[in-house]
Each structure stands twice: as structure tokens, then as C-alpha cells.
Protein backbone atom coordinates (compact mmCIF):
# COMPACT_ATOMS: atom_id res chain seq x y z
CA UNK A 1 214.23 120.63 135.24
CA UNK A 2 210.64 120.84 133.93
CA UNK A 3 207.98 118.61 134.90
CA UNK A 4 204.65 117.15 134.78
CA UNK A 5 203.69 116.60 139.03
CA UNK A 6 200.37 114.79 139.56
CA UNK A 7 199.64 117.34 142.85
CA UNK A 8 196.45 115.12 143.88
CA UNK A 9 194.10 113.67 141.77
CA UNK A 10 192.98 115.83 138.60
CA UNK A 11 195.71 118.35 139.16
CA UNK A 12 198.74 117.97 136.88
CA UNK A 13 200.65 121.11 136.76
CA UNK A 14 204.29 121.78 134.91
CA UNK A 15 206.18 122.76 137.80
CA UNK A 16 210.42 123.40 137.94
CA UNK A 17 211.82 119.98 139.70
CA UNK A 18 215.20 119.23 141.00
CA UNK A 19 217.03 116.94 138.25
CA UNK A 20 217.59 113.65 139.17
CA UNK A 21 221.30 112.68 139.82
CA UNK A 22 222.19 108.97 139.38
CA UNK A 23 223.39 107.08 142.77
CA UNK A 24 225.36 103.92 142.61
CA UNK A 25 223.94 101.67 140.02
CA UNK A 26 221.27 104.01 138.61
CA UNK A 27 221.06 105.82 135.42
CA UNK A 28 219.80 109.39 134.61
CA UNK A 29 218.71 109.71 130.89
CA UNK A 30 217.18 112.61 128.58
CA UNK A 31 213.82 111.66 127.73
CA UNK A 32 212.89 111.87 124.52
CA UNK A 33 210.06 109.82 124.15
CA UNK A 34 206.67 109.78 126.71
CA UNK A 35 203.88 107.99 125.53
CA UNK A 36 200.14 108.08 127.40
CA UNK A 37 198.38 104.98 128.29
CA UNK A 38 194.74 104.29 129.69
CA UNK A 39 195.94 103.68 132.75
CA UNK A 40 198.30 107.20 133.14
CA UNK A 41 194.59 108.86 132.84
CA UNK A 42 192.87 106.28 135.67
CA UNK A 43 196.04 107.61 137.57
CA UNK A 44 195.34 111.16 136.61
CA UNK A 45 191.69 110.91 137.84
CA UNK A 46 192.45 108.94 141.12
CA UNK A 47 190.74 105.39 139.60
CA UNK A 48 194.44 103.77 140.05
CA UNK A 49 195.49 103.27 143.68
CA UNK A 50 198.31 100.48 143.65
CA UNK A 51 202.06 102.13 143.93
CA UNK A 52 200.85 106.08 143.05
CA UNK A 53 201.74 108.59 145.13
CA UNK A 54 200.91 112.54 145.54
CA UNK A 55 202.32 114.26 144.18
CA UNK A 56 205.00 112.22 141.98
CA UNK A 57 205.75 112.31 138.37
CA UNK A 58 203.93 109.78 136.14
CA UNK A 59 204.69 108.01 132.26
CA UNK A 60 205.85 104.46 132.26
CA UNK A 61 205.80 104.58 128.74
CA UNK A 62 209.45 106.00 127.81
CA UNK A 63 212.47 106.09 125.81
CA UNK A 64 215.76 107.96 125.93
CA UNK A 65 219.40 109.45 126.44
CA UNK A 66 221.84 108.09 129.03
CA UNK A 67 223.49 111.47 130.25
CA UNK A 68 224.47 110.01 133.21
CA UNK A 69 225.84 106.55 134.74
CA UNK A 70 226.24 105.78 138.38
CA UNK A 71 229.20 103.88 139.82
CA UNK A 72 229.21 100.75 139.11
CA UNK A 73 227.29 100.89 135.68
CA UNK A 74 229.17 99.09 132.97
CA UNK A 75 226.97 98.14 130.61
CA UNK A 76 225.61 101.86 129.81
CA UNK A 77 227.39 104.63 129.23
CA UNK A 78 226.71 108.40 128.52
CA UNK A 79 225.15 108.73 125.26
CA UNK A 80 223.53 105.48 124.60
CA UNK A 81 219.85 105.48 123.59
CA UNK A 82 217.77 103.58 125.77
CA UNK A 83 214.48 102.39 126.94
CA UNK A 84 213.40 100.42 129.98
CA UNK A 85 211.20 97.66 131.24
CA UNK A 86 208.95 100.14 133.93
CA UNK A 87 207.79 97.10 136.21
CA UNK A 88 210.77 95.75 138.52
CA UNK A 89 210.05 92.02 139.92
CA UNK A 90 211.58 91.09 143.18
CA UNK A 91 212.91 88.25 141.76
CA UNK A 92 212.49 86.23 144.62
CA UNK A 93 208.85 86.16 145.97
CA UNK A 94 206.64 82.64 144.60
CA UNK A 95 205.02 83.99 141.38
CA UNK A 96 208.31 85.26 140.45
CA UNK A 97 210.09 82.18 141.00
CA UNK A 98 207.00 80.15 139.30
CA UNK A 99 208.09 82.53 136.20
CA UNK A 100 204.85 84.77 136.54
CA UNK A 101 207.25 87.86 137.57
CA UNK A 102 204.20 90.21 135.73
CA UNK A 103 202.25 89.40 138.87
CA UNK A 104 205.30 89.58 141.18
CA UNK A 105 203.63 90.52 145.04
CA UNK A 106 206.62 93.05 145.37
CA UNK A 107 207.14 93.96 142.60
CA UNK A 108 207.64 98.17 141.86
CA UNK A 109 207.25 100.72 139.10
CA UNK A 110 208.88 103.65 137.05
CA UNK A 111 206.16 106.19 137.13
CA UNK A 112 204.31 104.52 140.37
CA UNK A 113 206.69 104.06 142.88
CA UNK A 114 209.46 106.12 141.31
CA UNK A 115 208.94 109.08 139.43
CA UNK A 116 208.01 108.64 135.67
CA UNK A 117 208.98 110.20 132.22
CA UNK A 118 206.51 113.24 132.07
CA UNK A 119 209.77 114.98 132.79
CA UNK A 120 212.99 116.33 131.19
CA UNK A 121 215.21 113.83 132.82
CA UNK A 122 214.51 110.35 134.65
CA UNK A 123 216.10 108.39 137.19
CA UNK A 124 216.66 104.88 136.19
CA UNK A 125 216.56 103.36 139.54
CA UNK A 126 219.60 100.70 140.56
CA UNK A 127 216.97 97.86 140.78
CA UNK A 128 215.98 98.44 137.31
CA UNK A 129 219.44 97.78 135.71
CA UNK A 130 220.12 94.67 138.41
CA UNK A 131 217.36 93.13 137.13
CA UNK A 132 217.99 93.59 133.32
CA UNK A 133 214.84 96.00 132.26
CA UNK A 134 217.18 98.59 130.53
CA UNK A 135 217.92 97.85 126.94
CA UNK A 136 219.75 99.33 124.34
CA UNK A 137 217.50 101.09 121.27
CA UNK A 138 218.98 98.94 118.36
CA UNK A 139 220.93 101.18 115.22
CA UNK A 140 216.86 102.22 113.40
CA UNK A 141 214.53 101.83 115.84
CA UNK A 142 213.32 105.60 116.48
CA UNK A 143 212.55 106.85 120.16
CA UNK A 144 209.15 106.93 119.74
CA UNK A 145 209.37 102.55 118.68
CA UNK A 146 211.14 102.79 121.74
CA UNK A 147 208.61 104.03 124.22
CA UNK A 148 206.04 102.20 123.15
CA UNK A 149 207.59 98.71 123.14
CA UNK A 150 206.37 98.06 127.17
CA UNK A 151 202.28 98.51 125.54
CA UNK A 152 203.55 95.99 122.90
CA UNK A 153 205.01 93.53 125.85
CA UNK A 154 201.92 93.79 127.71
CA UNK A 155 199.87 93.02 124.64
CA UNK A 156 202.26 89.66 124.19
CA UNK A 157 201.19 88.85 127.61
CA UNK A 158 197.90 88.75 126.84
CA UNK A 159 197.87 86.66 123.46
CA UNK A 160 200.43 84.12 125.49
CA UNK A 161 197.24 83.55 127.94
CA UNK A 162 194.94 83.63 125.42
CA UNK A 163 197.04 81.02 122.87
CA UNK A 164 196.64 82.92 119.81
CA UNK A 165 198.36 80.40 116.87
CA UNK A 166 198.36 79.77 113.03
CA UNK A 167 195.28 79.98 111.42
CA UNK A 168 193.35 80.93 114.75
CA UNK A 169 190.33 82.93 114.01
CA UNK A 170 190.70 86.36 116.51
CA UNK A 171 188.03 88.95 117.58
CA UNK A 172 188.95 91.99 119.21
CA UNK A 173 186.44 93.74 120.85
CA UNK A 174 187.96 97.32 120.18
CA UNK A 175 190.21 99.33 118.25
CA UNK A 176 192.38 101.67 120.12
CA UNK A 177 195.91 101.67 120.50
CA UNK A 178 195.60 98.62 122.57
CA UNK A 179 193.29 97.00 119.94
CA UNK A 180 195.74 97.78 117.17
CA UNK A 181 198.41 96.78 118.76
CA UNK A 182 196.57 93.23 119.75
CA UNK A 183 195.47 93.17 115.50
CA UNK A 184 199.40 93.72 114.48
CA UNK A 185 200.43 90.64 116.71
CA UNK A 186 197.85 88.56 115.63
CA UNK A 187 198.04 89.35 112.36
CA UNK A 188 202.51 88.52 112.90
CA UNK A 189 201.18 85.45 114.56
CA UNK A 190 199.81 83.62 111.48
CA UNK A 191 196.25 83.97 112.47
CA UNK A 192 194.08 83.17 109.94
CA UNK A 193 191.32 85.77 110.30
CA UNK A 194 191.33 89.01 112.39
CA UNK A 195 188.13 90.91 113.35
CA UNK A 196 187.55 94.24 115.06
CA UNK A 197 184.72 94.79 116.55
CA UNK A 198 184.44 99.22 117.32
CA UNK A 199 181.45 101.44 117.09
CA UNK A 200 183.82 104.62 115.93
CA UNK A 201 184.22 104.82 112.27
CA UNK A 202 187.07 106.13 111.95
CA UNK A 203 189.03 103.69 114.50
CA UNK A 204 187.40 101.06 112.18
CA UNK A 205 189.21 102.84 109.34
CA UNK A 206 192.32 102.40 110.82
CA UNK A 207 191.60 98.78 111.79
CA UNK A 208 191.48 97.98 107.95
CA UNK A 209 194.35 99.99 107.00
CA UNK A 210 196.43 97.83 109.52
CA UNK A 211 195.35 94.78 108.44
CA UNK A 212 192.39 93.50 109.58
CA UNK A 213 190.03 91.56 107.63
CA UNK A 214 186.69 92.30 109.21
CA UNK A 215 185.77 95.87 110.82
CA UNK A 216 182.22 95.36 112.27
CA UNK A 217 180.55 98.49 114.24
CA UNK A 218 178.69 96.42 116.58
CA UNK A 219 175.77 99.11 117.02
CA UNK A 220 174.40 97.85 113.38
CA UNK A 221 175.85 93.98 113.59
CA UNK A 222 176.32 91.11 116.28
CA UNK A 223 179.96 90.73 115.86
CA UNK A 224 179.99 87.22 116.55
CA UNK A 225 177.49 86.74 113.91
CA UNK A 226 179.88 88.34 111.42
CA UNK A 227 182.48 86.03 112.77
CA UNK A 228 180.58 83.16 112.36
CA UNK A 229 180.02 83.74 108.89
CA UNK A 230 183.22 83.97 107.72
CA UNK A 231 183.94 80.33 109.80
CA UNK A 232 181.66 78.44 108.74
CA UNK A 233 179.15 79.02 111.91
CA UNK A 234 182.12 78.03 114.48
CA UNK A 235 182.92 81.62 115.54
CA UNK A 236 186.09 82.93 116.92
CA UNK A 237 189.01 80.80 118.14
CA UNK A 238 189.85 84.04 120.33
CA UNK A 239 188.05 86.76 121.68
CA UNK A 240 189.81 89.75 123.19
CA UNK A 241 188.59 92.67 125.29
CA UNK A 242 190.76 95.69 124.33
CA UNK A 243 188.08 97.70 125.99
CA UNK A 244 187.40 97.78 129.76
CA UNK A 245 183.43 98.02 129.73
CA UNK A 246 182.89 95.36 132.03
CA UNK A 247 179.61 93.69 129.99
CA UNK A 248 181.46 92.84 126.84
CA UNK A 249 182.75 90.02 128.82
CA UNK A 250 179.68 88.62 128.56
CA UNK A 251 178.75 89.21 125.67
CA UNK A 252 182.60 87.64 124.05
CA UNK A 253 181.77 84.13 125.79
CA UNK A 254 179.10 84.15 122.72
CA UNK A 255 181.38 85.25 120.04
CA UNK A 256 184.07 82.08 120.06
CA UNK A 257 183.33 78.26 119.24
CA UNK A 258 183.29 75.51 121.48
CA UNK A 259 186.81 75.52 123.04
CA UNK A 260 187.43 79.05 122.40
CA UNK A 261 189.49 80.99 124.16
CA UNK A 262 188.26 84.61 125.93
CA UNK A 263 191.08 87.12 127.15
CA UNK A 264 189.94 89.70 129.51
CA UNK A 265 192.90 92.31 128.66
CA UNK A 266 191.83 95.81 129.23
CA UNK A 267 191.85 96.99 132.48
CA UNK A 268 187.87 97.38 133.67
CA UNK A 269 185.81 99.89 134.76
CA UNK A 270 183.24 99.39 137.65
CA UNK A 271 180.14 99.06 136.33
CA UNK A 272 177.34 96.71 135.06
CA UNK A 273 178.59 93.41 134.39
CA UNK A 274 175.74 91.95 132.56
CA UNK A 275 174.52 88.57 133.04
CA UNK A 276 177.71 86.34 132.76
CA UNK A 277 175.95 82.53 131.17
CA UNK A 278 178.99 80.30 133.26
CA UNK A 279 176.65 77.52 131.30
CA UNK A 280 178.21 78.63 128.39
CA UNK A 281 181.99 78.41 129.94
CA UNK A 282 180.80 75.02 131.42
CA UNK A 283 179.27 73.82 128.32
CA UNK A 284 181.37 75.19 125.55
CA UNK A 285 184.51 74.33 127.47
CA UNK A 286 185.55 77.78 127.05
CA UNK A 287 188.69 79.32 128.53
CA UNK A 288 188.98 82.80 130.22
CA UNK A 289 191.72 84.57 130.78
CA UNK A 290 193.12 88.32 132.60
CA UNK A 291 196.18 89.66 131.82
CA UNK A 292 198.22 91.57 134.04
CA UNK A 293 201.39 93.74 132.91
CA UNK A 294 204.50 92.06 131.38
CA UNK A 295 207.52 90.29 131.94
CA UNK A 296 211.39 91.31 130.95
CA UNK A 297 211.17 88.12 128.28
CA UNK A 298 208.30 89.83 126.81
CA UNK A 299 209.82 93.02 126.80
CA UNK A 300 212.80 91.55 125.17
CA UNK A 301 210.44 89.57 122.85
CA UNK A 302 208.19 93.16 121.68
CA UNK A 303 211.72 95.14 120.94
CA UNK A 304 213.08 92.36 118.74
CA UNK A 305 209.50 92.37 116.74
CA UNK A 306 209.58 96.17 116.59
CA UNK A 307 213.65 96.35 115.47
CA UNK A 308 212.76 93.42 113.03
CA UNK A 309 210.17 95.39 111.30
CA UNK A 310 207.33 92.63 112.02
CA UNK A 311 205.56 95.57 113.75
CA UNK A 312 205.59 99.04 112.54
CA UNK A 313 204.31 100.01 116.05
CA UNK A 314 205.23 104.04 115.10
CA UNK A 315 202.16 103.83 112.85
CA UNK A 316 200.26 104.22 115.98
CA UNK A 317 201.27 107.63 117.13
CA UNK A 318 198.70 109.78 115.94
CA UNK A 319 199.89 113.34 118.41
CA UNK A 320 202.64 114.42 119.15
CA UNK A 321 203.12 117.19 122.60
CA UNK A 322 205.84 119.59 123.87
CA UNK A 323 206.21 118.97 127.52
CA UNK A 324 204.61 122.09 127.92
CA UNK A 325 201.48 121.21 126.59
CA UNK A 326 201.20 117.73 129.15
CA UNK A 327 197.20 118.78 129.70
CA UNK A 328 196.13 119.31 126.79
CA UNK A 329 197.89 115.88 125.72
CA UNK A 330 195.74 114.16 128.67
CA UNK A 331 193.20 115.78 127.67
CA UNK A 332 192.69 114.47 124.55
CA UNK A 333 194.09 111.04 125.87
CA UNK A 334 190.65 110.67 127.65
CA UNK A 335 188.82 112.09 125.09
CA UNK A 336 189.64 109.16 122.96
CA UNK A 337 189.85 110.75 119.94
CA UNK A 338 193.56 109.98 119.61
CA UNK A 339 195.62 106.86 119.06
CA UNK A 340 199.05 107.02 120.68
CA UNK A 341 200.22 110.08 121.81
CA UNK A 342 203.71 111.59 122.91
CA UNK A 343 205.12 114.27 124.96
CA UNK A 344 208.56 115.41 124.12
CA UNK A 345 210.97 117.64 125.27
CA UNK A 346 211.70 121.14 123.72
């Protein structure tokens, strides 16, 4: 089969692979659907050490065909469209049995640990289907909905931590796919006001045209100060960092109310951290957050929003790749200049 091998870091080269045959348990599907993420380029560019390997296959971002069951598999059979949680908990270390399996200390990955879905074909690993990741695409939900329902989970894990409810007043500090995708579910969540904060104009166009009410380009306005406006001086309820420059997590402490509620979501560069005021966290009684990954209930949770139609996630594929053309997709990936973007076969 065709696929995309990550040699070493920086050199991703189309290369013929043996296709994957399915053991006992596993499944081998068609993939129709790869989507890039941020962290596919930190892998690309060596920035992303935890379960990658060289050379392997990356793309955890993935839906497709079953064309092949192992024995043993019942609930799948040849034929059925699929997509799959990418993250397998052990199930049985402490976090996972405290019900934080996103932050499971064993946990492995499609596209880390196994080979991922820059690829013709994929191995569904036995593991995967044991621990219920693998879901059926519902009757409408297209393969590209399908891929990109794991960003979607990991957004839900973030706005669990960070509380976002009815009426909550919600900043996001960028407006990328992640950002977007963090606007949608706030906006699905009843909040009562959603702000983007983005220096790009044209990502702020987007921002509007999906909903939110405030697009500030924070290189002419103090975001919070916009916020604060339209809240009668209180500021945001909820900040969120959609964004990994590491001194905008300063800078969000300023942009909620007393009580507010900071989420840290994007995953962060090394670099200045500005000067983080834990008077104001002290003071202001404000809570901070991470977010790390998903769990199979929010998995669950993001396809039932996407098959229900309460978020037309496909609005945020902007490219569209042959498998052939894997570089130049990563290319622009990095360049930011894209939303989503997906490699298909053919």
C-alpha cells in the first residue's frame, strides 16, 4: 500500500508499505478520511517525543472502511463505515479508575504507538475495539465529520475543565480550527456571549461567520477591554487559550471577572512566559485549568453533537489532499494559512 513514513524528524516521504492484515480482534479499514492537527506537525518537526517512533506512520485524526475483521470481531463487519477513538486507556492504572482515562499513565495511541492514517489502509489494533473506541459513522454523517470528531472530543474536554454553562460570557484567545471548534461548543452550550480574540483577518472573518459575537484583533484592542464592555466591566466568565504562545496565559488571567475561569488548552510552545500576577489568581479567586486529550465518553458525546447537527464541524475543512500530495498538505498545515485539512486516498 501507499504511505506517508515519518523517516526521522522533517523527513516524510510516500513510500510503498506492506498492508496491514487484521490479527485476532483487530480491524483493517480503508481510510478515507485523514485530517492534520497541530500536534501531527510538532511530530513532524521532532517537538513531540511521548509514544512517536522513527520511522512510523502518523494521523490520529481518521475515518473509514472496515475491509477486514479479525477473529473474534462481532460487532464490525466488512463494509461498515467507521471511525475510532486514537488514545487507548489501560483501563486499570489510578487516573483511569478515578475516571480521568485522558491522562491514563499507560495509556497508547493510533498514530504514536501504532501506525496512523496517513496511509491507504490502517490497523485497528485489538485493544482499541476491547476498550470500545471504534464506533459506527451514523446513516449522514460524511467521512470527513467522521475524522474530525476526536479534535471535537478533545475540545469537550477542555470546556468540561473550564465549566463553560448558560449565559457564561467566553473568550477565546484564537481562531483556528481549534478556536472554532471551542466557539461552535460554546456557542451549543448556551453561552451568552462568545469572543475571539485573533490578529489574522481573515480567521476573524470566519469567527463571525460561525457565530461569534465579538472578533477583536488584539494588535489594535485589549481584548479583555472589549469583553468588559459588553459585561458591564465584569469581563469574561471563561477564557480559553486555543493558541500555544506561552504569554497569553498571562495575559487571559486579566481578561475574566473575579471567579473566572482560565483554560490552558493548546498545547505550548517553549518560550517566554511573561510575568504570570499569581496575585491576581489569589485575589480574583480565579481558576486555571490544562487539558489533556479525551476520553471514550467524550468521544461518544462529540459524534452524537456532530450526527445531531448541533455542530456542522465539516464547515471547518478548508483543503482537501490526495495522499500523494501528504507534504505539501503539511506544509501548509504549519503555514497556518489553512483551517482543517484532509488527505484522502485516490
Amino acid at each position: 500500500m501507499k504511505a506517508a513514513l515519518l523517516k526521522a524528524p522533517g523527513d516524510l516521504q510516500i513510500v510503498e508499505a506492506a498492508t496491514p492484515a487484521a490479527g485476532p480482534g483487530d480491524l483493517v479499514i480503508r481510510v478515507e478520511a485523514a485530517a492534520f492537527c497541530g500536534t501531527d506537525i510538532r511530530i513532524i518537526n521532532g517537538k513531540k517525543k511521548r509514544g512517536v517512533r522513527f520511522p512510523s506512520i502518523i494521523g490520529h485524526e481518521f475515518s473509514g472502511v472496515v475491509v477486514e475483521a479479525g477473529v473474534g470481531v462481532e460487532r464490525f463487519k466488512p463494509g461498515d463505515r467507521v471511525a475510532a477513538d486514537p488514545v487507548i486507556p489501560c483501563r486499570g492504572c489510578a487516573y483511569c479508575r478515578a475516571g480521568r482515562e485522558n491522562v491514563c499513565l499507560n495509556r497508547k495511541a493510533i498514530g504514536y504507538e501504532y501506525d496512523g492514517a496517513f496511509a491507504e489502509y490502517l490497523r485497528i489494533p485489538a485493544i482499541a475495539l476491547e476498550a470500545g473506541n471504534v464506533l459506527k459513522l451514523p446513516d449522514g454523517m460524511s467521512f470527513a465529520a467522521g475524522a474530525l470528531a476526536e479534535p471535537l472530543a478533545c475540545v469537550l474536554n477542555g470546556q468540561r475543565n473550564a465549566r463553560v454553562g448558560l449565559g457564561d460570557a467566553v473568550l477565546i484567545l484564537g481562531s483556528g480550527p481549534i478556536g472554532l471548534m471551542h466557539l461552535m461548543l460554546a456557542k451549543a452550550s448556551g453561552a451568552g456571549l462568545v469572543a475571539v480574540s485573533e490578529p489574522n483577518a481573515e480567521r476573524r472573518r470566519r469567527a463571525l461567520e460561525m457565530g461569534a459575537d465579538l472578533a477583536v484583533d488584539p494588535a489594535a484592542e485589549n481584548p479583555g477591554e472589549a469583553v468588559r464592555r459588553r459585561t458591564g466591566g465584569l469581563g469574561a466568565d471563561v477564557a480559553i487559550l486555543a493558541i500555544g504562545v506561552p504569554k497569553l496565559a498571562a495575559d487571559a488571567l486579566g481578561y475574566v471577572r473575579k471567579g473566572g475561569r482560565v483554560n490552558l488548552f493548546a498545547g505550548f510552545s517553549t518560550g517566554d512566559m511573561g510575568v504570570l500576577d499569581v496575585n491576581l489568581i489569589h485575589y480574583n479567586e480565579i481558576f486555571v485549568s490544562g487539558a489533556s486529550a479525551l476520553s471514550r465518553d467524550g468521544y461518544e458525546k462529540a459524534f452524537k453533537l456532530i450526527g445531531g447537527g448541533a455542530i456542522p464541524i465539516e464547515k471547518l475543512v478548508s483543503h482537501r489532499f490526495r495522499l500523494d500530495d501528504v507534504k505539501d498538505a503539511a506544509a501548509l498545515a504549519e503555514s497556518g494559512d489553512a483551517l482543517k485539512i484532509l488527505v484522502r486516498n485516490g
